[in-house]
C-alpha atoms as a PDB file:
ATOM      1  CA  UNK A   1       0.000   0.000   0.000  1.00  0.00           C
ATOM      2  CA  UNK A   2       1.254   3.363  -1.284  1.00  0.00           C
ATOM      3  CA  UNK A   3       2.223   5.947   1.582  1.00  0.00           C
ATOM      4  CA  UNK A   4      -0.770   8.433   2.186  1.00  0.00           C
ATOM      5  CA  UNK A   5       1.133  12.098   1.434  1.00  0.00           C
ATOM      6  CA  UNK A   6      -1.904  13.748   3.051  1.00  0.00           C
ATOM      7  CA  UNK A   7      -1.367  12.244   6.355  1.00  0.00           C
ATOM      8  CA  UNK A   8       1.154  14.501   7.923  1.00  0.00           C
ATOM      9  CA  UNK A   9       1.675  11.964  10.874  1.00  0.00           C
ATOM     10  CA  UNK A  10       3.985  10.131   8.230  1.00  0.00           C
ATOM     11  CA  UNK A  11       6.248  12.961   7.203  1.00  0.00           C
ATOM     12  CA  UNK A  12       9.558  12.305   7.781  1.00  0.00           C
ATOM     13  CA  UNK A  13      11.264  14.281  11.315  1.00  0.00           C
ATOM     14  CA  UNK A  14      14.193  16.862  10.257  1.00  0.00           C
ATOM     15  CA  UNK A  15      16.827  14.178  11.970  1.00  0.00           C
ATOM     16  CA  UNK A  16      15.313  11.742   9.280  1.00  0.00           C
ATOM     17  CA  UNK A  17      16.001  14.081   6.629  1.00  0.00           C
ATOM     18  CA  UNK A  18      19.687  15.120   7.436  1.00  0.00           C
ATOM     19  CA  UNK A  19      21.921  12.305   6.271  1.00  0.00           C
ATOM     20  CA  UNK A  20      23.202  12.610   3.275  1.00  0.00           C
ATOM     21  CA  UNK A  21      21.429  16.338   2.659  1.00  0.00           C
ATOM     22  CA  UNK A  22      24.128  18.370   2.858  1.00  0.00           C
ATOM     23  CA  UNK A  23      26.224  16.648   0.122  1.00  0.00           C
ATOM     24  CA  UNK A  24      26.478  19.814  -1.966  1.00  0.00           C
ATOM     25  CA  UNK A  25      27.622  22.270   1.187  1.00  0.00           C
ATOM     26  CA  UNK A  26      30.405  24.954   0.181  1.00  0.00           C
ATOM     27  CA  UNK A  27      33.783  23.971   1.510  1.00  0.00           C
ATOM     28  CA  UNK A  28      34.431  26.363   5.159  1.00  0.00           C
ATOM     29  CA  UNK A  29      36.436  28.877   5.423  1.00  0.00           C
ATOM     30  CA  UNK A  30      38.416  30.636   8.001  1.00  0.00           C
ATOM     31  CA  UNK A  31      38.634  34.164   6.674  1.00  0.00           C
ATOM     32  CA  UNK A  32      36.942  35.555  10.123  1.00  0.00           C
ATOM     33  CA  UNK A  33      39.632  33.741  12.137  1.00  0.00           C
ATOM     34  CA  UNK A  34      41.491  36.396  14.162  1.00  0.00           C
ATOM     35  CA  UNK A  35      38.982  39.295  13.777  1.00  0.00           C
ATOM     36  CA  UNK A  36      36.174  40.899  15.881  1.00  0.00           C
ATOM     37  CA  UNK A  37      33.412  42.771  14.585  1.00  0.00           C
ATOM     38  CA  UNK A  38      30.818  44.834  16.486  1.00  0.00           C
ATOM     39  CA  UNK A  39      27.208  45.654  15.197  1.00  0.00           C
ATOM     40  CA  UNK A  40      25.283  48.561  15.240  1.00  0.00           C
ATOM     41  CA  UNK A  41      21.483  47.577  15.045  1.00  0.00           C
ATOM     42  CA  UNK A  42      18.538  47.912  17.313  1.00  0.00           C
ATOM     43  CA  UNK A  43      19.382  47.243  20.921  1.00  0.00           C
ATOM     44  CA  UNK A  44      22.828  47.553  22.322  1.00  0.00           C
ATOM     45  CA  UNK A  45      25.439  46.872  19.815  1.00  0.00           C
ATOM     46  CA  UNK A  46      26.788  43.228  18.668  1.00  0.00           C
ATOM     47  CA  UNK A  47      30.143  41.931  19.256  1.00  0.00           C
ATOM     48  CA  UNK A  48      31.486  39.178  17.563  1.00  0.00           C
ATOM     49  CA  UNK A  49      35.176  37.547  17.957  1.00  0.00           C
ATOM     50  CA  UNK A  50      35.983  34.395  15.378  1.00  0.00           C
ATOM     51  CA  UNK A  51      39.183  32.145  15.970  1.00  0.00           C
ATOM     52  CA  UNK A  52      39.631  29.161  13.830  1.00  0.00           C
ATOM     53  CA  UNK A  53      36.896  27.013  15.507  1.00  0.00           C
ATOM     54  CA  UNK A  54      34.778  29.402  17.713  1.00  0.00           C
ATOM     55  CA  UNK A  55      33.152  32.526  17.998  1.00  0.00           C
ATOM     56  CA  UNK A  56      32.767  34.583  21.300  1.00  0.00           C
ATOM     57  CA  UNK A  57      29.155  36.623  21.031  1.00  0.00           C
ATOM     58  CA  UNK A  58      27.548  39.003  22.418  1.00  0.00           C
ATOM     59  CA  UNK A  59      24.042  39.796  20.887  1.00  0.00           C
ATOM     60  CA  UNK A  60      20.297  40.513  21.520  1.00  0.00           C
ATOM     61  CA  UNK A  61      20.357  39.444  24.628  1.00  0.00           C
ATOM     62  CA  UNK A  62      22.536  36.292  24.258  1.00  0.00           C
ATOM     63  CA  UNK A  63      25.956  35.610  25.225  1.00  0.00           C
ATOM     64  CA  UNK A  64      28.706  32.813  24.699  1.00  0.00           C
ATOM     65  CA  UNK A  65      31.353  30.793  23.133  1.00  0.00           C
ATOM     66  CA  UNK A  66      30.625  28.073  20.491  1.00  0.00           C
ATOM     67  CA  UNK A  67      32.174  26.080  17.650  1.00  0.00           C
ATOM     68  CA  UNK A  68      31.270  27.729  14.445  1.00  0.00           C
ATOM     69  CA  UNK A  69      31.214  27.161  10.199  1.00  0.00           C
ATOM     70  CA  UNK A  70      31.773  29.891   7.570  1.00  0.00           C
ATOM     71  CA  UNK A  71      31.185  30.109   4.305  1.00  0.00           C
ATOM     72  CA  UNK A  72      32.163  32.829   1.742  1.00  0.00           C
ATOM     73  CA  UNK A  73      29.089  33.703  -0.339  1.00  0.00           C
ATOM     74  CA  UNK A  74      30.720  36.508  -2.451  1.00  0.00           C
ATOM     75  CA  UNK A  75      33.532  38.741  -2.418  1.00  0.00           C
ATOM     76  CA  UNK A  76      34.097  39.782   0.955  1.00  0.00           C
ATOM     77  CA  UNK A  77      30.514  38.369   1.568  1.00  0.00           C
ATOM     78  CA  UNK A  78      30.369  36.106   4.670  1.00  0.00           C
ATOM     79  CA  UNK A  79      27.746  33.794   5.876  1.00  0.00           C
ATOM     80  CA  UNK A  80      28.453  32.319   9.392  1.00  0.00           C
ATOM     81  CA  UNK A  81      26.442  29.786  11.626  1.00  0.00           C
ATOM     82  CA  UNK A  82      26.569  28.312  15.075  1.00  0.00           C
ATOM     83  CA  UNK A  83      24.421  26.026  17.779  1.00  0.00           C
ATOM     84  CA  UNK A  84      24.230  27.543  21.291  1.00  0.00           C
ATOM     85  CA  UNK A  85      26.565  25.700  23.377  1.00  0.00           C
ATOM     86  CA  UNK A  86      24.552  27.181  26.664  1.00  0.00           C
ATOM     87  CA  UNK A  87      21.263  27.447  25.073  1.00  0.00           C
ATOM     88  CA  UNK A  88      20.560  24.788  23.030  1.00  0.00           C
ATOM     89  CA  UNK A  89      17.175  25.931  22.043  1.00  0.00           C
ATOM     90  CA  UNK A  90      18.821  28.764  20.271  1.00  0.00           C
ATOM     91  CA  UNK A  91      20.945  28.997  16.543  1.00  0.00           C
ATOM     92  CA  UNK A  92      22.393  31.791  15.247  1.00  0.00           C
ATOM     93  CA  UNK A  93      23.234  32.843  11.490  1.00  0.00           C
ATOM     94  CA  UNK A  94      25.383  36.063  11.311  1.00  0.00           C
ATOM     95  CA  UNK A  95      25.654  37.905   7.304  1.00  0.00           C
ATOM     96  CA  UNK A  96      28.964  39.447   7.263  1.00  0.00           C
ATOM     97  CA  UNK A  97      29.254  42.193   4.602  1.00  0.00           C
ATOM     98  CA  UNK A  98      33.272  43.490   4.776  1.00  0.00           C
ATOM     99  CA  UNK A  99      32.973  45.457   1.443  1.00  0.00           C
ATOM    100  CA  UNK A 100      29.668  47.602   2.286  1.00  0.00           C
ATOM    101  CA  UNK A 101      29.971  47.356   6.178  1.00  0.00           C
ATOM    102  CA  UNK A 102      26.489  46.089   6.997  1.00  0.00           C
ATOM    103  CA  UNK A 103      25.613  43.139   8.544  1.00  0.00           C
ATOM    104  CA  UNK A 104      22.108  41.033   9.731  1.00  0.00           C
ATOM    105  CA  UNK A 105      21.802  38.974  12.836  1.00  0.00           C
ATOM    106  CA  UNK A 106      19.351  36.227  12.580  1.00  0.00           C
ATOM    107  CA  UNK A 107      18.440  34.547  16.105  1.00  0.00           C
ATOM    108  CA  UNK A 108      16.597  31.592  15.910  1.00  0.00           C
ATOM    109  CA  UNK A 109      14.121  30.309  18.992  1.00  0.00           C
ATOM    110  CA  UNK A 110      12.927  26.425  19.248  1.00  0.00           C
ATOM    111  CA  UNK A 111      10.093  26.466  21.112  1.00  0.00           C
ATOM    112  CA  UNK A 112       7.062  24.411  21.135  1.00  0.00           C
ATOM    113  CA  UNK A 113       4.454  25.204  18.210  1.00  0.00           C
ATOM    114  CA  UNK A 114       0.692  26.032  19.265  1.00  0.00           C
ATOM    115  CA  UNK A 115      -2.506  26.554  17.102  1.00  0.00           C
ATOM    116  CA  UNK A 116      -1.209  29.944  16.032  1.00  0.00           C
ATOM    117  CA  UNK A 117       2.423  30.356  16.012  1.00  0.00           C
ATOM    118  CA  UNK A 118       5.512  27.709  14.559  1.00  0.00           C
ATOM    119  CA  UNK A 119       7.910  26.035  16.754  1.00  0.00           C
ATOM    120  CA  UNK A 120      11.080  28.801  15.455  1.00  0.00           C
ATOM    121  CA  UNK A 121      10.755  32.396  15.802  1.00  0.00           C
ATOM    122  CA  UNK A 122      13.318  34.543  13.885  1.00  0.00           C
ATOM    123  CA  UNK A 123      14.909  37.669  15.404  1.00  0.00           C
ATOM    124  CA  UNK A 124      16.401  39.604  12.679  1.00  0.00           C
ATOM    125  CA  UNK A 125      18.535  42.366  13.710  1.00  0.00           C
ATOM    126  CA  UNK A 126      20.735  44.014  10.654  1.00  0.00           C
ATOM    127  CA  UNK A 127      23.205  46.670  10.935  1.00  0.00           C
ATOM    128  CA  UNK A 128      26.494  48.215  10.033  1.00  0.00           C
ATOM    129  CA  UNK A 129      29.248  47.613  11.327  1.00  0.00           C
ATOM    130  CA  UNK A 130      31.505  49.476  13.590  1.00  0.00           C
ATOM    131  CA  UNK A 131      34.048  50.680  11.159  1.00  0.00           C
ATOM    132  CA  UNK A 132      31.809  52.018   8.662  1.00  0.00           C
ATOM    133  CA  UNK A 133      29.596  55.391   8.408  1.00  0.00           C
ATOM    134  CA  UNK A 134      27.731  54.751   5.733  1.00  0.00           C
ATOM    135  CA  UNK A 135      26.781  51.380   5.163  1.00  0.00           C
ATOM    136  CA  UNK A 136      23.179  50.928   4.263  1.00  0.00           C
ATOM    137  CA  UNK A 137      21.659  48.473   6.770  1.00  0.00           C
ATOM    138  CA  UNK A 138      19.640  45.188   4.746  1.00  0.00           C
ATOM    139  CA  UNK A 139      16.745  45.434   4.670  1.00  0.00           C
ATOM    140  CA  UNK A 140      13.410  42.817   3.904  1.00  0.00           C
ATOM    141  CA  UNK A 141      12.860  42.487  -0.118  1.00  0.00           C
ATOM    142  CA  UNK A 142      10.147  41.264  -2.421  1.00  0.00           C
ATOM    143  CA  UNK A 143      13.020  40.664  -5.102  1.00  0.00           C
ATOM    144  CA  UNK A 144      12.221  36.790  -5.240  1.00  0.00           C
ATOM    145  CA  UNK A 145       8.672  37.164  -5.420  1.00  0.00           C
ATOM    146  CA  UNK A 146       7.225  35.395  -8.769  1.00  0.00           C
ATOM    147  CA  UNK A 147      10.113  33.005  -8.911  1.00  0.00           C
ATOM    148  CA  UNK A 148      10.057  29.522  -9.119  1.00  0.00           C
ATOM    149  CA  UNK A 149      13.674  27.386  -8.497  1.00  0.00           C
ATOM    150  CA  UNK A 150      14.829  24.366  -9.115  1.00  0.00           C
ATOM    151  CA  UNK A 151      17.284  23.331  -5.694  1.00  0.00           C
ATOM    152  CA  UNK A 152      19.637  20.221  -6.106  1.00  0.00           C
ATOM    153  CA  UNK A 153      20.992  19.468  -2.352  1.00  0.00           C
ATOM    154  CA  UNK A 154      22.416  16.054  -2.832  1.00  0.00           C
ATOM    155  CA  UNK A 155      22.767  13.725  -5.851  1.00  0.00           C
ATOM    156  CA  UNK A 156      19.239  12.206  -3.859  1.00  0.00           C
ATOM    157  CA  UNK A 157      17.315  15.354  -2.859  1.00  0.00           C
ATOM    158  CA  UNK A 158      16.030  18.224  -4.768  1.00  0.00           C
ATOM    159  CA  UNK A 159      12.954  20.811  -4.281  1.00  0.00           C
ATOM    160  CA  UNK A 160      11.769  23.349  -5.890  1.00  0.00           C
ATOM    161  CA  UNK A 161       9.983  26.331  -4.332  1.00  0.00           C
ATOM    162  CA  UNK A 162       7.881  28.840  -5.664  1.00  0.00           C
ATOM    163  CA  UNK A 163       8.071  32.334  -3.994  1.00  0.00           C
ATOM    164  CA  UNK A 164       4.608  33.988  -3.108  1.00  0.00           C
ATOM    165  CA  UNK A 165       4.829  37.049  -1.062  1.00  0.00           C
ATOM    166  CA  UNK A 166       6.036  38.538   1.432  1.00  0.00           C
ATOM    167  CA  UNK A 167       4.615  35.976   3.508  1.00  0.00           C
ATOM    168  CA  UNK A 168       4.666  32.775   2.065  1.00  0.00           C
ATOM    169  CA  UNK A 169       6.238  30.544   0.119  1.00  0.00           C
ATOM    170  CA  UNK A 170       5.035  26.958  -1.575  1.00  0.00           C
ATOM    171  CA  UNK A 171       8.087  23.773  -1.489  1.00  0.00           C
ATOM    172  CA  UNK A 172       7.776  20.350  -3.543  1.00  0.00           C
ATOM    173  CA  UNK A 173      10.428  17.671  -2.956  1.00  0.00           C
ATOM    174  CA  UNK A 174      11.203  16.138  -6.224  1.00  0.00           C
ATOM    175  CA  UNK A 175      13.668  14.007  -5.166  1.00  0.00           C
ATOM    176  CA  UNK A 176      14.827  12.042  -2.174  1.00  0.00           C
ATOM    177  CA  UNK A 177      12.725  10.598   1.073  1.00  0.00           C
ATOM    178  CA  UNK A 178      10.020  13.353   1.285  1.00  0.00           C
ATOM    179  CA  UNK A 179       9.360  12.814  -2.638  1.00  0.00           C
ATOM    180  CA  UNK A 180       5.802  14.066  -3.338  1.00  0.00           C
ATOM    181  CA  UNK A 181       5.460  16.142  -0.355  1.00  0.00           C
ATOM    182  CA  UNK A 182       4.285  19.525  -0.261  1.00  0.00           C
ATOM    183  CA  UNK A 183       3.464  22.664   1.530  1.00  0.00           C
ATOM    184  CA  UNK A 184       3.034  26.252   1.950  1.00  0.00           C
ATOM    185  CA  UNK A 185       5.010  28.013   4.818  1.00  0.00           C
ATOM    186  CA  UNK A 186       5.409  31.564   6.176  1.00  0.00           C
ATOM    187  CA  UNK A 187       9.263  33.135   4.986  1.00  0.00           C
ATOM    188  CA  UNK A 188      11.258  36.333   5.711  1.00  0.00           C
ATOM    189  CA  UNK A 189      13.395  37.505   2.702  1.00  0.00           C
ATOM    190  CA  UNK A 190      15.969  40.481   3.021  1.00  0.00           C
ATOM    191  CA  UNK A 191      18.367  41.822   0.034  1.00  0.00           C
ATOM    192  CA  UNK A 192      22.160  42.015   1.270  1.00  0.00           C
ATOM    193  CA  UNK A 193      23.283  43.164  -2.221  1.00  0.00           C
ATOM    194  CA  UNK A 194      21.563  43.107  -5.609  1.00  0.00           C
ATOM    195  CA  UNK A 195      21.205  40.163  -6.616  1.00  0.00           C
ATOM    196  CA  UNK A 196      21.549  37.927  -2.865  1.00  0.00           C
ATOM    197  CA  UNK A 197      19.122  36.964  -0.546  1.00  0.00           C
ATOM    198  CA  UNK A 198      19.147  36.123   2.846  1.00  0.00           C
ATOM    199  CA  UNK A 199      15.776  33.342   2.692  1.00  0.00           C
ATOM    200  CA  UNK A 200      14.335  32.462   5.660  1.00  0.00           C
ATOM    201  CA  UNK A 201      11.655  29.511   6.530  1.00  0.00           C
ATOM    202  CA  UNK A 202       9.226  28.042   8.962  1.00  0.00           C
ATOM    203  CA  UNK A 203       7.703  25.091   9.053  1.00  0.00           C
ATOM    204  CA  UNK A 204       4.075  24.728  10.625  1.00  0.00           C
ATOM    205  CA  UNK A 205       4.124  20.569   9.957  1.00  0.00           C
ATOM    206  CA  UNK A 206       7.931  19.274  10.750  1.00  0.00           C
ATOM    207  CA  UNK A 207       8.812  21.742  14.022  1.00  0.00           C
ATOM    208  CA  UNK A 208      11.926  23.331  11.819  1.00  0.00           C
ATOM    209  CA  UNK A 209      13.074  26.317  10.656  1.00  0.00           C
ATOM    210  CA  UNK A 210      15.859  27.650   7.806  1.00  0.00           C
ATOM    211  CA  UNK A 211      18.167  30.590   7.223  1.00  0.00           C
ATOM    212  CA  UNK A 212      19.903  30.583   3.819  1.00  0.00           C
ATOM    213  CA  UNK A 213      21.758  32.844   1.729  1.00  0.00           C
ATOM    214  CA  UNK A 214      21.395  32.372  -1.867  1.00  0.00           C
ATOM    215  CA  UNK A 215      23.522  34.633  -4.952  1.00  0.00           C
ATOM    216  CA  UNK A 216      20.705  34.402  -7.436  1.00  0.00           C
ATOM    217  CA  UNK A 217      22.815  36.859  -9.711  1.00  0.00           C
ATOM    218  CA  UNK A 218      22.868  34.078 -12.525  1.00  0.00           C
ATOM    219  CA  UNK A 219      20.112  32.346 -12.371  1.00  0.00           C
ATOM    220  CA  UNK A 220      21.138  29.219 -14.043  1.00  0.00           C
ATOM    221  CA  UNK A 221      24.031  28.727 -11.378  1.00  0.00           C
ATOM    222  CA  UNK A 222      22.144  29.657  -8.369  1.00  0.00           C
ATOM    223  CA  UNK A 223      24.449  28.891  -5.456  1.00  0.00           C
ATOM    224  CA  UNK A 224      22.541  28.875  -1.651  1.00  0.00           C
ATOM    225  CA  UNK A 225      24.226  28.040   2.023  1.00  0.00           C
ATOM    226  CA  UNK A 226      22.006  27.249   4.855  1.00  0.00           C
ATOM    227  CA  UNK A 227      21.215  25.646   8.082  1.00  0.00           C
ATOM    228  CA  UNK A 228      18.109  23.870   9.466  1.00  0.00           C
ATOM    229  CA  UNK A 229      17.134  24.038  13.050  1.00  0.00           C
ATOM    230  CA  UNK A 230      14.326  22.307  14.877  1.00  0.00           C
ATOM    231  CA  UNK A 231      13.055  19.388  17.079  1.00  0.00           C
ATOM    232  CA  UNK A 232      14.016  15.504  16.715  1.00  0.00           C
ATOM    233  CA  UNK A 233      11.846  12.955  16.024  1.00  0.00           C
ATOM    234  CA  UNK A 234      11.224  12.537  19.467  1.00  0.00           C
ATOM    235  CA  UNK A 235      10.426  16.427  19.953  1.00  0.00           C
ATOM    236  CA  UNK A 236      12.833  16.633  22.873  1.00  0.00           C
ATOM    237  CA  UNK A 237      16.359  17.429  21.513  1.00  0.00           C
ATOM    238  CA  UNK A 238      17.197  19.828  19.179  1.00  0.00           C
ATOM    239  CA  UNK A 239      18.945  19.253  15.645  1.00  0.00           C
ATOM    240  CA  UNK A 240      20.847  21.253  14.103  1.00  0.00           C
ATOM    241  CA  UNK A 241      22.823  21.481  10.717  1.00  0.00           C
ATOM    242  CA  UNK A 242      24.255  23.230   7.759  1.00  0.00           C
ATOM    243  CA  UNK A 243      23.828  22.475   4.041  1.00  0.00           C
ATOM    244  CA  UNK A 244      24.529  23.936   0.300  1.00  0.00           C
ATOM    245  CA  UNK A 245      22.500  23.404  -2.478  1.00  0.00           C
ATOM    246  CA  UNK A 246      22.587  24.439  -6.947  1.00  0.00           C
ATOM    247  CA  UNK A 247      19.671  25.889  -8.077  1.00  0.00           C
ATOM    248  CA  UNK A 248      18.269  27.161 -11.041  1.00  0.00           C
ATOM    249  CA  UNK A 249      15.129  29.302 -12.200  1.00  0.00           C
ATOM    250  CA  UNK A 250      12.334  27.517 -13.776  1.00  0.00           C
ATOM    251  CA  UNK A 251       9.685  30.048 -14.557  1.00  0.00           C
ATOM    252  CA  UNK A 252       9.170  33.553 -13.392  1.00  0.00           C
ATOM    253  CA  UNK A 253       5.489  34.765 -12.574  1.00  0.00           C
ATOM    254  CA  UNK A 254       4.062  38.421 -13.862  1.00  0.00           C
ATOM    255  CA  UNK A 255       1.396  39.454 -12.155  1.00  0.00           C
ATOM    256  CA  UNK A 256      -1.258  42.158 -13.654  1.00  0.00           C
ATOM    257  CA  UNK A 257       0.142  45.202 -11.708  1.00  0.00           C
ATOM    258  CA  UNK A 258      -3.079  45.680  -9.823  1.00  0.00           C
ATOM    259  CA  UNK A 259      -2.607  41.908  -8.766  1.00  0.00           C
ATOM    260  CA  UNK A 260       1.062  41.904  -8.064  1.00  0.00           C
ATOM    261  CA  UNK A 261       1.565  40.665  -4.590  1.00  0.00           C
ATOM    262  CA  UNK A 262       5.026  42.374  -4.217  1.00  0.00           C
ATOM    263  CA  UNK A 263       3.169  45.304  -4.474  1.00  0.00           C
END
C-alpha cells in the first residue's frame, strides 16, 4: 500500500532528513579567524570575535562561546552559523558584509508550536558595522517574489519552491525521502546586495526552521548556504545542521500590476 502524502503523521522528522542532505555544502572557510566585529542595530550593539573554531558573542540578549562554520558567499561576503553551546534551544546565522559594512543577525528560537504560532521564531537584527559610516543596513525584499527554483541538495534530494509574497512561500520535494510532499510556509526575505538573498523559513508541519543565503545573480548557477534548526523525532532534543545546495530558475510569474503581490 502506497504511503498516504496527506497524512502529515507520516512525514519524515528533520533528523530523518539530514543524512546525506548536505552533500552539496560549500567547503568552510576561516577568513573571520582572528577578527572581531561589532554591530550597530537595534538594541545595544553586537560583538562578535571568530578564531579558527569558535566565535565569542555578544548579541540581543545572548551571550557565549561556540564552535562555528563559515562560508564565503561573495567577495568579501560572509555567511556564518553556530548552535548555542549554553542554550541549546537557540541557533544563530550572522551575514557578514566586509565590502559595504552592513551586517544582519538572525536569532533563531525552538520552542514548542501552538494553534497559532511555529515552533522557530526569527529575530532579525541588521546593521552596520563598527568601522563604517555609511553602510546601508539590509533590509526585507520582495526581489524573489514570482520566482520559481529548481534546488539540487544532494545527488538524492532536490525541491523546488515557488516564492509567493512577502509571507509565504510553496516547497515540492522532487527528489529524495520526502518525494511528493508539499506545503506552503510563512518566509522572511531580506536583500544584502543586488542580486543575494538572505531566505528564511518556517515550518508549521515538521517543528523546523531555515536561514539561507542564496547569490541568485545568474540564475542558471544559483548557489545557496544554509542551516536547518528544529526538534528531533522525538520532539525533545534539538537538531541542528548546515547544508549547500545548486539551483536554477524555472519560470518567473508576472502578475497584472493591480494583482502583483510584491506590491
Amino acid at each position: 500500500m502506497s504511503l498516504n502524502l496527506l497524512d502529515t503523521s507520516n512525514w519524515l522528522p528533520l533528523d530523518g532528513l539530514a543524512p546525506g542532505f548536505d552533500a552539496n555544502k560549500a567547503p568552510l572557510v576561516q577568513d573571520l579567524s582572528g577578527q572581531q566585529f561589532i554591530v550597530h542595530a537595534k538594541g545595544d550593539p553586537m560583538t562578535f570575535r571568530f578564531d579558527d573554531d569558535e566565535v565569542q558573542w555578544t548579541a540581543a540578549g545572548h551571550a557565549g562561546s561556540a564552535p562555528y562554520e563559515a562560508f564565503l558567499v561573495a567577495e568579501q561576503l560572509y555567511y556564518a552559523q553556530w548552535h548555542s553551546v549554553a542554550e541549546p534551544e537557540l541557533a544563530i546565522s550572522l551575514v557578514l558584509d566586509l565590502t559595504n559594512g552592513t551586517a544582519l543577525y538572525i536569532g533563531a528560537r525552538l520552542g514548542q508550536p501552538t494553534p497559532s504560532s511555529v515552533a522557530v521564531q526569527h529575530d532579525f537584527r541588521p546593521g552596520t558595522l563598527d568601522r563604517f559610516t555609511t553602510g546601508i543596513p539590509m533590509a526585507e525584499s520582495t526581489g524573489l517574489i514570482g520566482r520559481r527554483v529548481e534546488w539540487v541538495y544532494s545527488e538524492s534530494h532536490a525541491y523546488e519552491h515557488i516564492y509567493l509574497s512577502p509571507t509565504w512561500y510553496t516547497w515540492q520535494c522532487l527528489a529524495g525521502p520526502e518525494r511528493g510532499l508539499a506545503d506552503t510556509d510563512s518566509n522572511t526575505v531580506y536583500q544584502v546586495r543586488p542580486g543575494i538573498f538572505v531566505f528564511t523559513w518556517r515550518e508549521k508541519v515538521i517543528p523546523c526552521g531555515s536561514v539561507t543565503i542564496a547569490d541568485h545573480r545568474d540564475v542558471n548557477a544559483i548557489r545557496s548556504h544554509g542551516s536547518l534548526f528544529g526538534w528531533d523525532e522525538s520532539g525533545t532534543q534539538p537538531v541542528h545542521f548546515t547544508f549547500g545546495a545548486h539551483g536554477r530558475l524555472i519560470s518567473m510569474t508576472h502578475h497584472r500590476t493591480d494583482l502583483d503581490p510584491a506590491l
